[in-house]
PDB file of N, CA and C in Angstrom:
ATOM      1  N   UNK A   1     -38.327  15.710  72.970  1.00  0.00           N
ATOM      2  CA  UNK A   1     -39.671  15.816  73.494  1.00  0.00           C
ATOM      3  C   UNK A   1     -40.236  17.167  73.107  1.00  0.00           C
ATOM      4  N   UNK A   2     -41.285  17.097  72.740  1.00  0.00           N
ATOM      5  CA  UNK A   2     -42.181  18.643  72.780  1.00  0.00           C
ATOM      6  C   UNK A   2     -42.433  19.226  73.913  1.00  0.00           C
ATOM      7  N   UNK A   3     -42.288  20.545  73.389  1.00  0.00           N
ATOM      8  CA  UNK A   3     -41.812  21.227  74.598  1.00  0.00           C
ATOM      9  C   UNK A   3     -43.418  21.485  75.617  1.00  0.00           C
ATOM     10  N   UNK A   4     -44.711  20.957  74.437  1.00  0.00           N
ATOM     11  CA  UNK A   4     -45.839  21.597  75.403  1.00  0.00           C
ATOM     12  C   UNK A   4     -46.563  20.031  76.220  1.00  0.00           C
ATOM     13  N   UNK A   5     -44.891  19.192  75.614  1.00  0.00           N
ATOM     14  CA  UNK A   5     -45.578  17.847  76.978  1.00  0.00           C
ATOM     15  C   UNK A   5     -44.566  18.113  77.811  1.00  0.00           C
ATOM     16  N   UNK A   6     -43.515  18.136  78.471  1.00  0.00           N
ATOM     17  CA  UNK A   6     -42.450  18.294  78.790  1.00  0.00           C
ATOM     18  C   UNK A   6     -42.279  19.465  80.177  1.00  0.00           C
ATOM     19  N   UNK A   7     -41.666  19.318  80.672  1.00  0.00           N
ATOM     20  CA  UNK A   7     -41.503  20.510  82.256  1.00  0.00           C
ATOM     21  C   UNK A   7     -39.896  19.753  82.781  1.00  0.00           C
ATOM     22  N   UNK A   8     -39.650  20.426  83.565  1.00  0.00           N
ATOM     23  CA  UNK A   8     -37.966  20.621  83.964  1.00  0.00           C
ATOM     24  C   UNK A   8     -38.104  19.026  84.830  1.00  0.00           C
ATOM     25  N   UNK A   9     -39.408  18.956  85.478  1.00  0.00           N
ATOM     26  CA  UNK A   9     -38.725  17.522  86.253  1.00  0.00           C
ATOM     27  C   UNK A   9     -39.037  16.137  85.086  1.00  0.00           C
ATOM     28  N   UNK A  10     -39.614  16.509  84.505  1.00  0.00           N
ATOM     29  CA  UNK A  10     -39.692  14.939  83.513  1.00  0.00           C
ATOM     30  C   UNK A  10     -38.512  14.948  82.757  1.00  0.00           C
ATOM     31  N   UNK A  11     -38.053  16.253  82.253  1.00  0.00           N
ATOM     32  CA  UNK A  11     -36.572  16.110  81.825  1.00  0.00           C
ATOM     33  C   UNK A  11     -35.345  15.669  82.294  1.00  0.00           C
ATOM     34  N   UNK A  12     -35.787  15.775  83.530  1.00  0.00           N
ATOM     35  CA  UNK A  12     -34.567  15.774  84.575  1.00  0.00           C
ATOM     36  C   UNK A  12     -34.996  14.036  84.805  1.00  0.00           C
ATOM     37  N   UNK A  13     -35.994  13.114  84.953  1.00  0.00           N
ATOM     38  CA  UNK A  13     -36.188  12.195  85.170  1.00  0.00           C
ATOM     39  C   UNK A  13     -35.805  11.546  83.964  1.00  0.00           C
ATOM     40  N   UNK A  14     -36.403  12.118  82.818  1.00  0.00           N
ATOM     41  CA  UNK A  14     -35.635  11.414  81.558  1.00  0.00           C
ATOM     42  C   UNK A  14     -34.206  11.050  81.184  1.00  0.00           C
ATOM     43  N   UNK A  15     -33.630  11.879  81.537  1.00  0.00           N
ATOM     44  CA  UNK A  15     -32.021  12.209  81.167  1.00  0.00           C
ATOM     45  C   UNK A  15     -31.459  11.405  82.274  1.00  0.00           C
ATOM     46  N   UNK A  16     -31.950  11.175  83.231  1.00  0.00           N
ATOM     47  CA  UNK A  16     -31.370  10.236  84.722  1.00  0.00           C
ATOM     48  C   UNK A  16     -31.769   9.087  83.997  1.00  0.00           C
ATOM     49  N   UNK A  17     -32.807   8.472  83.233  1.00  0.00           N
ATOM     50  CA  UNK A  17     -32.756   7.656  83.126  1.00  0.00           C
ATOM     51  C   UNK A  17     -31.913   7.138  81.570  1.00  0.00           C
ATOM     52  N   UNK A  18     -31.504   8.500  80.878  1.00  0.00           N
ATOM     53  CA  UNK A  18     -30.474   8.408  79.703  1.00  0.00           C
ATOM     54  C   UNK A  18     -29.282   7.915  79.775  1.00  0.00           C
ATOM     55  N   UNK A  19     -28.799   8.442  81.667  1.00  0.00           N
ATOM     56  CA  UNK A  19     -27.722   8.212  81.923  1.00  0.00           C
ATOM     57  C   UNK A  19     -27.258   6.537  82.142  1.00  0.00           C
ATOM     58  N   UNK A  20     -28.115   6.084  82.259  1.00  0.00           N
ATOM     59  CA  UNK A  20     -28.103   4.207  82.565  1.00  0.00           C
ATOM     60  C   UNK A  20     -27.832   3.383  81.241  1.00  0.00           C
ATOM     61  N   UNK A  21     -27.921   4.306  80.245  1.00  0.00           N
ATOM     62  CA  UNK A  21     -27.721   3.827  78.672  1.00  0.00           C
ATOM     63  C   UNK A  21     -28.951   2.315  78.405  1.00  0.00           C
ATOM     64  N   UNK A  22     -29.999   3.151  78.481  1.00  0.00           N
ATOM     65  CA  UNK A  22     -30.779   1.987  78.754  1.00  0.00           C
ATOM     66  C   UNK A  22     -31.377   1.327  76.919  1.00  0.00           C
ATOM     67  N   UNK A  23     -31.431   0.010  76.879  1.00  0.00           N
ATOM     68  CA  UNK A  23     -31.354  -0.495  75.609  1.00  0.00           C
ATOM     69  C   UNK A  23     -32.876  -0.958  74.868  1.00  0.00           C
ATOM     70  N   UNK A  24     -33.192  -0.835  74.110  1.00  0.00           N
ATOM     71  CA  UNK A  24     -34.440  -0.961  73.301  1.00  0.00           C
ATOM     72  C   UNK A  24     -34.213  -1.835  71.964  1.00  0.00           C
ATOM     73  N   UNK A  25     -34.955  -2.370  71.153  1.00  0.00           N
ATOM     74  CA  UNK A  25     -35.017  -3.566  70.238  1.00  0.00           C
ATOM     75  C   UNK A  25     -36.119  -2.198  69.101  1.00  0.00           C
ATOM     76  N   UNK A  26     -35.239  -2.516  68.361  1.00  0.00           N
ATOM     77  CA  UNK A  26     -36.260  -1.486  66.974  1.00  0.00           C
ATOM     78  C   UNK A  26     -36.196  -2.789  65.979  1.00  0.00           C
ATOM     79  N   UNK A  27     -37.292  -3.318  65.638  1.00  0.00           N
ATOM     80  CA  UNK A  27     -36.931  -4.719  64.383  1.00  0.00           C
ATOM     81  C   UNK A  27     -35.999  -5.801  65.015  1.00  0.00           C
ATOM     82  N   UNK A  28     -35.721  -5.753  65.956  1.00  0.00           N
ATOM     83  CA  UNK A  28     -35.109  -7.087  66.690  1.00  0.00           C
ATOM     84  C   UNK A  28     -33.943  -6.303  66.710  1.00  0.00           C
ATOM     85  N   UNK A  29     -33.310  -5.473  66.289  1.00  0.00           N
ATOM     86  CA  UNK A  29     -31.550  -5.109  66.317  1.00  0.00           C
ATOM     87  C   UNK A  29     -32.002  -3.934  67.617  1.00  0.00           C
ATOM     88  N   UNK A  30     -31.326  -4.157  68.134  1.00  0.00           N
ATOM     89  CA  UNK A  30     -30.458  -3.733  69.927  1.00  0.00           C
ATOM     90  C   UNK A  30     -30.580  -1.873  69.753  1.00  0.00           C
ATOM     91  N   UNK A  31     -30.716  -0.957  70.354  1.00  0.00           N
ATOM     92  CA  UNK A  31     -30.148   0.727  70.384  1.00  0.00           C
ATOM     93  C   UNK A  31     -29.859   1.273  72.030  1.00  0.00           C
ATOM     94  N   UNK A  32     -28.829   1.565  72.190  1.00  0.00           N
ATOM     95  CA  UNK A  32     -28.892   1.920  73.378  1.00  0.00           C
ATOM     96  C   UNK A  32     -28.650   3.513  73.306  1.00  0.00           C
ATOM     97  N   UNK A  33     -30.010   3.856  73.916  1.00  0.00           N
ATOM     98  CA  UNK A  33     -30.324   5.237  74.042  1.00  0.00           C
ATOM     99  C   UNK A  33     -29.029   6.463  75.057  1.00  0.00           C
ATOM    100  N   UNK A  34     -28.678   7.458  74.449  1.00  0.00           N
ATOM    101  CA  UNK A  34     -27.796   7.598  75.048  1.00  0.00           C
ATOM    102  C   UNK A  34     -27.781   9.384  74.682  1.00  0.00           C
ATOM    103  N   UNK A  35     -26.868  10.375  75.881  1.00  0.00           N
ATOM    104  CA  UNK A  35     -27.259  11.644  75.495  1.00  0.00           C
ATOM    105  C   UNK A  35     -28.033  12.289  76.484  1.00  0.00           C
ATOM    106  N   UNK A  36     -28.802  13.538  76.020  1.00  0.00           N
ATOM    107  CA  UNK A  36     -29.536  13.886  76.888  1.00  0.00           C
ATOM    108  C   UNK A  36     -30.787  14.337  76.077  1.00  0.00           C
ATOM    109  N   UNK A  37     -32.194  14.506  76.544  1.00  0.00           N
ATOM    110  CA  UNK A  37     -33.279  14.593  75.820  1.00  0.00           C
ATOM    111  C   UNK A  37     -33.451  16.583  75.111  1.00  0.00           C
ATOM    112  N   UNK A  38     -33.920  16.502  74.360  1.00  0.00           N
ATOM    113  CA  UNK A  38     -33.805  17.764  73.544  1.00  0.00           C
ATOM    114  C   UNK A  38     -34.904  18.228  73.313  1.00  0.00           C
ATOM    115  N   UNK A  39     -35.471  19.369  73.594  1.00  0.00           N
ATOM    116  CA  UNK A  39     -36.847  19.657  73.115  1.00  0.00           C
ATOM    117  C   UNK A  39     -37.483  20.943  72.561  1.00  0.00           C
ATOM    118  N   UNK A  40     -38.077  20.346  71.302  1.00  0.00           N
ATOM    119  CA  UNK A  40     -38.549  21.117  70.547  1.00  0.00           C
ATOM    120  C   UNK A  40     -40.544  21.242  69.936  1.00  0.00           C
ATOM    121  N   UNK A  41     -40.696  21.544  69.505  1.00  0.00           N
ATOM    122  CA  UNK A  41     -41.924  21.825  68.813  1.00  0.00           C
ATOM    123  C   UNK A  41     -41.733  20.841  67.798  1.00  0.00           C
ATOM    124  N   UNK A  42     -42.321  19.415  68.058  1.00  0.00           N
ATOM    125  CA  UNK A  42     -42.462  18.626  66.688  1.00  0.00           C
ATOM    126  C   UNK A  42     -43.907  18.424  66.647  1.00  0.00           C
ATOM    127  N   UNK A  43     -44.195  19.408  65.530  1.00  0.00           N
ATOM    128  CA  UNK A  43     -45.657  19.540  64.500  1.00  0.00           C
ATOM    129  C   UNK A  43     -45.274  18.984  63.637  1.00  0.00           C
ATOM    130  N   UNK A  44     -46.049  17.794  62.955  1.00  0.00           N
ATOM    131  CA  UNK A  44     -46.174  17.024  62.127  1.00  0.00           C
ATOM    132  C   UNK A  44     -46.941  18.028  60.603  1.00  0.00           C
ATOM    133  N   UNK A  45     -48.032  18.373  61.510  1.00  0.00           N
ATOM    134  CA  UNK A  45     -48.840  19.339  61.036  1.00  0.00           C
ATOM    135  C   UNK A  45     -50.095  19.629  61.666  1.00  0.00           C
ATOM    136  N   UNK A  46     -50.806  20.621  61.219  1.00  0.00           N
ATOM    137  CA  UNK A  46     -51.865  21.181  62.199  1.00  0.00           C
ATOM    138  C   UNK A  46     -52.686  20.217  62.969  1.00  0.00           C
ATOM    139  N   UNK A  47     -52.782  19.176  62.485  1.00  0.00           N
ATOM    140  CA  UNK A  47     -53.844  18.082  63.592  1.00  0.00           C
ATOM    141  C   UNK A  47     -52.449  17.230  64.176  1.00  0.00           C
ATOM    142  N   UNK A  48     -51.330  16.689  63.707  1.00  0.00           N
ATOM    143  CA  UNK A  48     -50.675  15.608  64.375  1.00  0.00           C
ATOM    144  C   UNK A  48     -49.294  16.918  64.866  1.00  0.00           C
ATOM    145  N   UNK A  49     -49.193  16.660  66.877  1.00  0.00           N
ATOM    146  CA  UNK A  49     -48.057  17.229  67.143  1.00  0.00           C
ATOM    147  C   UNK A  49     -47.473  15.579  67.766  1.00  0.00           C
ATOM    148  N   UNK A  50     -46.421  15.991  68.173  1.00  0.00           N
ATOM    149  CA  UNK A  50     -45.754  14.339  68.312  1.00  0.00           C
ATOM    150  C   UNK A  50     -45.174  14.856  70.000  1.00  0.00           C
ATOM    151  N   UNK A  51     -45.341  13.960  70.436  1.00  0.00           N
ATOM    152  CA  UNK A  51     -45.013  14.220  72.296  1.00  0.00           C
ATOM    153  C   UNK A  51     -43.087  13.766  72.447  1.00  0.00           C
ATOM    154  N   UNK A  52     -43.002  12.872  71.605  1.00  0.00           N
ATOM    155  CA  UNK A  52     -41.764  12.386  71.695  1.00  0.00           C
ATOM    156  C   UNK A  52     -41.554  11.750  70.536  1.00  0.00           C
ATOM    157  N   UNK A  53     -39.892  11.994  69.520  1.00  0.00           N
ATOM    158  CA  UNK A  53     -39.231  11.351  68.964  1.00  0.00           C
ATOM    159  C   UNK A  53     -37.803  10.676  69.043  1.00  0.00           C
ATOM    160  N   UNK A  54     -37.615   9.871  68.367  1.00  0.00           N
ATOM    161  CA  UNK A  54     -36.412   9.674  67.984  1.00  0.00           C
ATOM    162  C   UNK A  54     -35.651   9.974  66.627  1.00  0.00           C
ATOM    163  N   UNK A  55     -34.470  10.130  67.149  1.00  0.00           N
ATOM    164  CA  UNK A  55     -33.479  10.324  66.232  1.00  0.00           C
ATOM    165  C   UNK A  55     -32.179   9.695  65.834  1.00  0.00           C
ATOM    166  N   UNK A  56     -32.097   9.354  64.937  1.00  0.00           N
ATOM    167  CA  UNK A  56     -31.205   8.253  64.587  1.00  0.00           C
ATOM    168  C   UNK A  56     -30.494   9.281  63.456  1.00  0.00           C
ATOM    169  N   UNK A  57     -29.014   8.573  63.339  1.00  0.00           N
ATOM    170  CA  UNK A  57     -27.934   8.524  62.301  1.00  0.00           C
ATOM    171  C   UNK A  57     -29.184   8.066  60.671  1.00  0.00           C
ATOM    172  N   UNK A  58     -28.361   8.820  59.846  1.00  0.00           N
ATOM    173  CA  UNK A  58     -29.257   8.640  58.204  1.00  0.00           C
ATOM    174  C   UNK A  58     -29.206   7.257  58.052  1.00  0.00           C
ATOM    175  N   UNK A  59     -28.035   6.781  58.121  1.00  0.00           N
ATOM    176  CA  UNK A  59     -27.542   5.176  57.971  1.00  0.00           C
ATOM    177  C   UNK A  59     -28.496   4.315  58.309  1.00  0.00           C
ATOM    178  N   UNK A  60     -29.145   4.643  59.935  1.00  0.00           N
ATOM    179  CA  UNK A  60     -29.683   3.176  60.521  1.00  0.00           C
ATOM    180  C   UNK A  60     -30.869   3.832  60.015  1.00  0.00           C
ATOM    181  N   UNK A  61     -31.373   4.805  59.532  1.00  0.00           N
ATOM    182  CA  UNK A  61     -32.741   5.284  58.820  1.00  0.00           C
ATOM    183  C   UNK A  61     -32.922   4.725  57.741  1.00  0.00           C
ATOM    184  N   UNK A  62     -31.956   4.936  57.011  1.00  0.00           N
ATOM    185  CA  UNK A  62     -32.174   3.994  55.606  1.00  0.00           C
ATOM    186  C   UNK A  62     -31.942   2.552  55.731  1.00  0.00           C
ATOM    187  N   UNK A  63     -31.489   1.718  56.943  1.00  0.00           N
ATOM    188  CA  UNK A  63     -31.362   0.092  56.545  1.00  0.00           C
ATOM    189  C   UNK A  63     -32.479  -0.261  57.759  1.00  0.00           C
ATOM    190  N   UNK A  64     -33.232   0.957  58.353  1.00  0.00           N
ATOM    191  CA  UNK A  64     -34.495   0.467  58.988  1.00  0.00           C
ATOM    192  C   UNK A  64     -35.554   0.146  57.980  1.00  0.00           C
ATOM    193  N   UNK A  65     -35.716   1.179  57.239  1.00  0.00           N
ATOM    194  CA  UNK A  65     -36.598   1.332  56.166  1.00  0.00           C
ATOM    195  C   UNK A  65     -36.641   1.001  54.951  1.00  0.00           C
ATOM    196  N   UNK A  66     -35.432   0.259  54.688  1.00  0.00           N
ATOM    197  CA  UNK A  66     -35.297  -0.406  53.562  1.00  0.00           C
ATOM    198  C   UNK A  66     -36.206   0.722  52.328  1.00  0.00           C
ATOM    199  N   UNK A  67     -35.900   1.900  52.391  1.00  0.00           N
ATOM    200  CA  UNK A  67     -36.384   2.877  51.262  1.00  0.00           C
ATOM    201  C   UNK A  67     -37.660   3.073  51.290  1.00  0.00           C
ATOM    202  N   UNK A  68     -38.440   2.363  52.287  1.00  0.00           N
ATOM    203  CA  UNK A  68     -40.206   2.094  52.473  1.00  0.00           C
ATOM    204  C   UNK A  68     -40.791   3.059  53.143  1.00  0.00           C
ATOM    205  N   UNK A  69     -40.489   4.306  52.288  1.00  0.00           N
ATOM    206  CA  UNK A  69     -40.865   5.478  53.279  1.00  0.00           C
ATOM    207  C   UNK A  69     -41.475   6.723  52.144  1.00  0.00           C
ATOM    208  N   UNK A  70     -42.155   7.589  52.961  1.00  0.00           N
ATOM    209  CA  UNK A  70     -42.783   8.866  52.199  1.00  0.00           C
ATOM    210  C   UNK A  70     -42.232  10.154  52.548  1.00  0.00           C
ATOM    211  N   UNK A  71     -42.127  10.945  51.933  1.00  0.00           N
ATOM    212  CA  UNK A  71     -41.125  12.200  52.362  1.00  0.00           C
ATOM    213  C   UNK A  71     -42.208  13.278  52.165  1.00  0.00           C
ATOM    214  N   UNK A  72     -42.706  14.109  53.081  1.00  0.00           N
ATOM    215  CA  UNK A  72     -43.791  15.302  53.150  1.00  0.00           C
ATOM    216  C   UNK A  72     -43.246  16.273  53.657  1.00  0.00           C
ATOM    217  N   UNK A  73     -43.469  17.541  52.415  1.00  0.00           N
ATOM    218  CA  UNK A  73     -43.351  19.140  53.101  1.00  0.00           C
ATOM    219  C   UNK A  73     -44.069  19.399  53.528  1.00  0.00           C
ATOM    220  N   UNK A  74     -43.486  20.192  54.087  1.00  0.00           N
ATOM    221  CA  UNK A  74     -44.912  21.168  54.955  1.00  0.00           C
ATOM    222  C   UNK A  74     -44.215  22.717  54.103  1.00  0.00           C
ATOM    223  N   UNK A  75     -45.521  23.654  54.146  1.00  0.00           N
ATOM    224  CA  UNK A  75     -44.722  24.932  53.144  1.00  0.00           C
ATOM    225  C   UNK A  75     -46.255  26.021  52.969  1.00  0.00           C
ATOM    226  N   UNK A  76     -45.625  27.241  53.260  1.00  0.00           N
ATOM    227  CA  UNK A  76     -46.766  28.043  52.712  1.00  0.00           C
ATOM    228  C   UNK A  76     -46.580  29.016  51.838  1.00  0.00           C
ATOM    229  N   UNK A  77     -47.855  28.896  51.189  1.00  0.00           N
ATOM    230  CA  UNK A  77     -47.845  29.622  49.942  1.00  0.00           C
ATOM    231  C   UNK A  77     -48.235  31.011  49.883  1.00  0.00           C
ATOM    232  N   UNK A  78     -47.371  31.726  49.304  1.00  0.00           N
ATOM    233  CA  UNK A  78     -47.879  33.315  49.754  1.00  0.00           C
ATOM    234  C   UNK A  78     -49.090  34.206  49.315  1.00  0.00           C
ATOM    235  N   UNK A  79     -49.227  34.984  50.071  1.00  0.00           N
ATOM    236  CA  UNK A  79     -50.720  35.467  49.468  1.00  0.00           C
ATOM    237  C   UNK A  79     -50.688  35.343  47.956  1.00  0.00           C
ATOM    238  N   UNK A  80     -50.210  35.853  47.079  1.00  0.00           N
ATOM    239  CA  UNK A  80     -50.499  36.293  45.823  1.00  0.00           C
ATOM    240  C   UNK A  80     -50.537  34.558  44.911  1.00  0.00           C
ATOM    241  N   UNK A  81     -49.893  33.856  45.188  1.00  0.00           N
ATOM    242  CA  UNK A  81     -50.370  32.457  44.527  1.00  0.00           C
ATOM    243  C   UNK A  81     -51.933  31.720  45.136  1.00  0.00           C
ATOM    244  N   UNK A  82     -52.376  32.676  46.140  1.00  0.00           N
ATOM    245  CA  UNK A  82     -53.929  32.378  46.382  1.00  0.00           C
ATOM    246  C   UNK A  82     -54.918  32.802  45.782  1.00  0.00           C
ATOM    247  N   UNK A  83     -54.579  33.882  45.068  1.00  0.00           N
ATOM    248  CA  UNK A  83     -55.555  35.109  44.758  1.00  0.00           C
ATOM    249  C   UNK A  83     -56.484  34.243  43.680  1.00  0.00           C
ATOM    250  N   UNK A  84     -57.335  34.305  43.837  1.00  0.00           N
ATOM    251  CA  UNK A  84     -58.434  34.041  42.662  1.00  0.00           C
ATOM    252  C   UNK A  84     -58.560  32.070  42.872  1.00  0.00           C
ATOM    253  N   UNK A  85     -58.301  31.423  44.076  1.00  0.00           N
ATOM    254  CA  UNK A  85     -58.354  30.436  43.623  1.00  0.00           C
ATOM    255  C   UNK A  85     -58.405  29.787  44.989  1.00  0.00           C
ATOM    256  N   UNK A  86     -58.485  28.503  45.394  1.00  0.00           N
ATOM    257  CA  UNK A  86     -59.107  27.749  46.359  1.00  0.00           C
ATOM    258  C   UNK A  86     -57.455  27.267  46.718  1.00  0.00           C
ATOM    259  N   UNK A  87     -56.989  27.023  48.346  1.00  0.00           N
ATOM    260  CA  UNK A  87     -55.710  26.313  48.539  1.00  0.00           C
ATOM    261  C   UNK A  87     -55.627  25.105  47.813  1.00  0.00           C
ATOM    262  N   UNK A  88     -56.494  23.879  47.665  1.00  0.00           N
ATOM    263  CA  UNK A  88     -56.123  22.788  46.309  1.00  0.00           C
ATOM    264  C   UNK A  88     -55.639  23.645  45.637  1.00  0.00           C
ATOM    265  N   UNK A  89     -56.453  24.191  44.998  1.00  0.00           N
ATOM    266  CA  UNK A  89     -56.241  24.550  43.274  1.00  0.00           C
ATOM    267  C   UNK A  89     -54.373  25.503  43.469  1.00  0.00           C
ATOM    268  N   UNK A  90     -54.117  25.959  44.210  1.00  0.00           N
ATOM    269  CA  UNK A  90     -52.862  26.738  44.905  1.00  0.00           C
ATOM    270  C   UNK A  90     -51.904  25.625  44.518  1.00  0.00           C
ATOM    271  N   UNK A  91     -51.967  24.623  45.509  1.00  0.00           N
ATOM    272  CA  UNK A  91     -50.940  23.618  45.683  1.00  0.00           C
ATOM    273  C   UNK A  91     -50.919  22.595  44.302  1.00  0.00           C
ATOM    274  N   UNK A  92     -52.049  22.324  43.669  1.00  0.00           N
ATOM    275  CA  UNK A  92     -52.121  21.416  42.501  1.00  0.00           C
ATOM    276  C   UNK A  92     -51.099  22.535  41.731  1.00  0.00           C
ATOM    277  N   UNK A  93     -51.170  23.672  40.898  1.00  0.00           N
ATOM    278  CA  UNK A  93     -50.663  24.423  40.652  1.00  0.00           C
ATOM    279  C   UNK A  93     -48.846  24.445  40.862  1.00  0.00           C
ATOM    280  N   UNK A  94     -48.860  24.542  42.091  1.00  0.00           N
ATOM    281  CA  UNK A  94     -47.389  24.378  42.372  1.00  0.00           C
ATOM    282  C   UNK A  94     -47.150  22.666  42.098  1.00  0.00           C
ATOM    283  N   UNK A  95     -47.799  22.061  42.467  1.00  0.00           N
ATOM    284  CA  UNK A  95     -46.882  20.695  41.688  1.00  0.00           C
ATOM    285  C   UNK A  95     -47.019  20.268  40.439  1.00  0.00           C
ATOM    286  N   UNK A  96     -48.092  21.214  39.192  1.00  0.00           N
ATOM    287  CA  UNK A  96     -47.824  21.144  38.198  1.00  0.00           C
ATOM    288  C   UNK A  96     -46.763  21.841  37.423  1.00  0.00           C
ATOM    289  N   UNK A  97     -46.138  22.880  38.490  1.00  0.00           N
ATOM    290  CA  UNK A  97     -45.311  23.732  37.892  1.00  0.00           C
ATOM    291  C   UNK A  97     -43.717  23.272  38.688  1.00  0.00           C
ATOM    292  N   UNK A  98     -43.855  22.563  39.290  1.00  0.00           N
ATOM    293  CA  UNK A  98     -42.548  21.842  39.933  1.00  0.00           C
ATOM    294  C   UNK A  98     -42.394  20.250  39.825  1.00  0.00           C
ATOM    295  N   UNK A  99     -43.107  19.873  39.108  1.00  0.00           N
ATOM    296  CA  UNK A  99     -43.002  17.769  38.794  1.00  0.00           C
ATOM    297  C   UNK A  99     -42.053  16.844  39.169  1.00  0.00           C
ATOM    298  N   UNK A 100     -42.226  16.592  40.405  1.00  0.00           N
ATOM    299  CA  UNK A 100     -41.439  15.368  40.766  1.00  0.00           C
ATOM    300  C   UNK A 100     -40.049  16.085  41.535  1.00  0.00           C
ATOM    301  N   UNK A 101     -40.616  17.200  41.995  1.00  0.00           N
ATOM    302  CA  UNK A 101     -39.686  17.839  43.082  1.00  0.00           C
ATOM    303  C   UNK A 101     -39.908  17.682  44.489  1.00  0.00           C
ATOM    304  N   UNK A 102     -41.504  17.295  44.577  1.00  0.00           N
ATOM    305  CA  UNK A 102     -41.752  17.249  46.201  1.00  0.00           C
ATOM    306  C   UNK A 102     -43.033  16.548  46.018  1.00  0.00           C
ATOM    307  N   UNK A 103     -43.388  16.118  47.216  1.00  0.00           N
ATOM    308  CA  UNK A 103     -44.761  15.408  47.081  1.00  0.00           C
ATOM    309  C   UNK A 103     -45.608  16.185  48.023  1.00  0.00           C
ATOM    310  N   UNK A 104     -47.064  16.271  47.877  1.00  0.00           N
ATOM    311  CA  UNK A 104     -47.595  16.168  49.163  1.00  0.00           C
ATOM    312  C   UNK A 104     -48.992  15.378  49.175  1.00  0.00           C
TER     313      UNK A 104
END
């Protein structure tokens, strides 16, 4: 959970209810949630923060997604690759000079 939705009693209500191993259907296959809730700052990026995720093993990530997925950095560029030029023109730049290393 993010930490700026989050306070000590919803955690404490969450994790009581972690403890029941309570079960959910992702694509019809079964997960029973289990553990205790963890919380951090998940920024997607400056407009999307996320209130709550999940986290799964790589395994059930890749046979959820059957490979049907997009992979985005997030990354900043230091002053001196700005100088004289607009953030596009920055980032086009870096992925003409790095091809097929990262997307964004």
């Amino acid at each position: 959970m993010d930490t700026d939705f989050t306070g000590y009693n919803r955690l404490a209500l969450c994790n009581g209810i972690l403890d029941g191993r309570p079960e959910v259907q992702i694509a019809g296959e079964a997960f029973w949630l289990t553990g205790n809730v963890h919380t951090a700052n998940l920024v997607v990026d400056r407009s999307i923060t996320l209130a709550l995720a999940l986290i799964v093993p790589d395994e059930v990530f890749e046979r959820m997604t059957v490979g049907n997925y997009a992979v985005y950095l997030n990354a900043v560029l230091s002053p001196d690759r700005l100088k004289g030029q607009s953030l596009l023109g920055a980032v086009s730049d870096q992925r003409q000079a790095y091809p097929g290393r990262h997307s964004l």
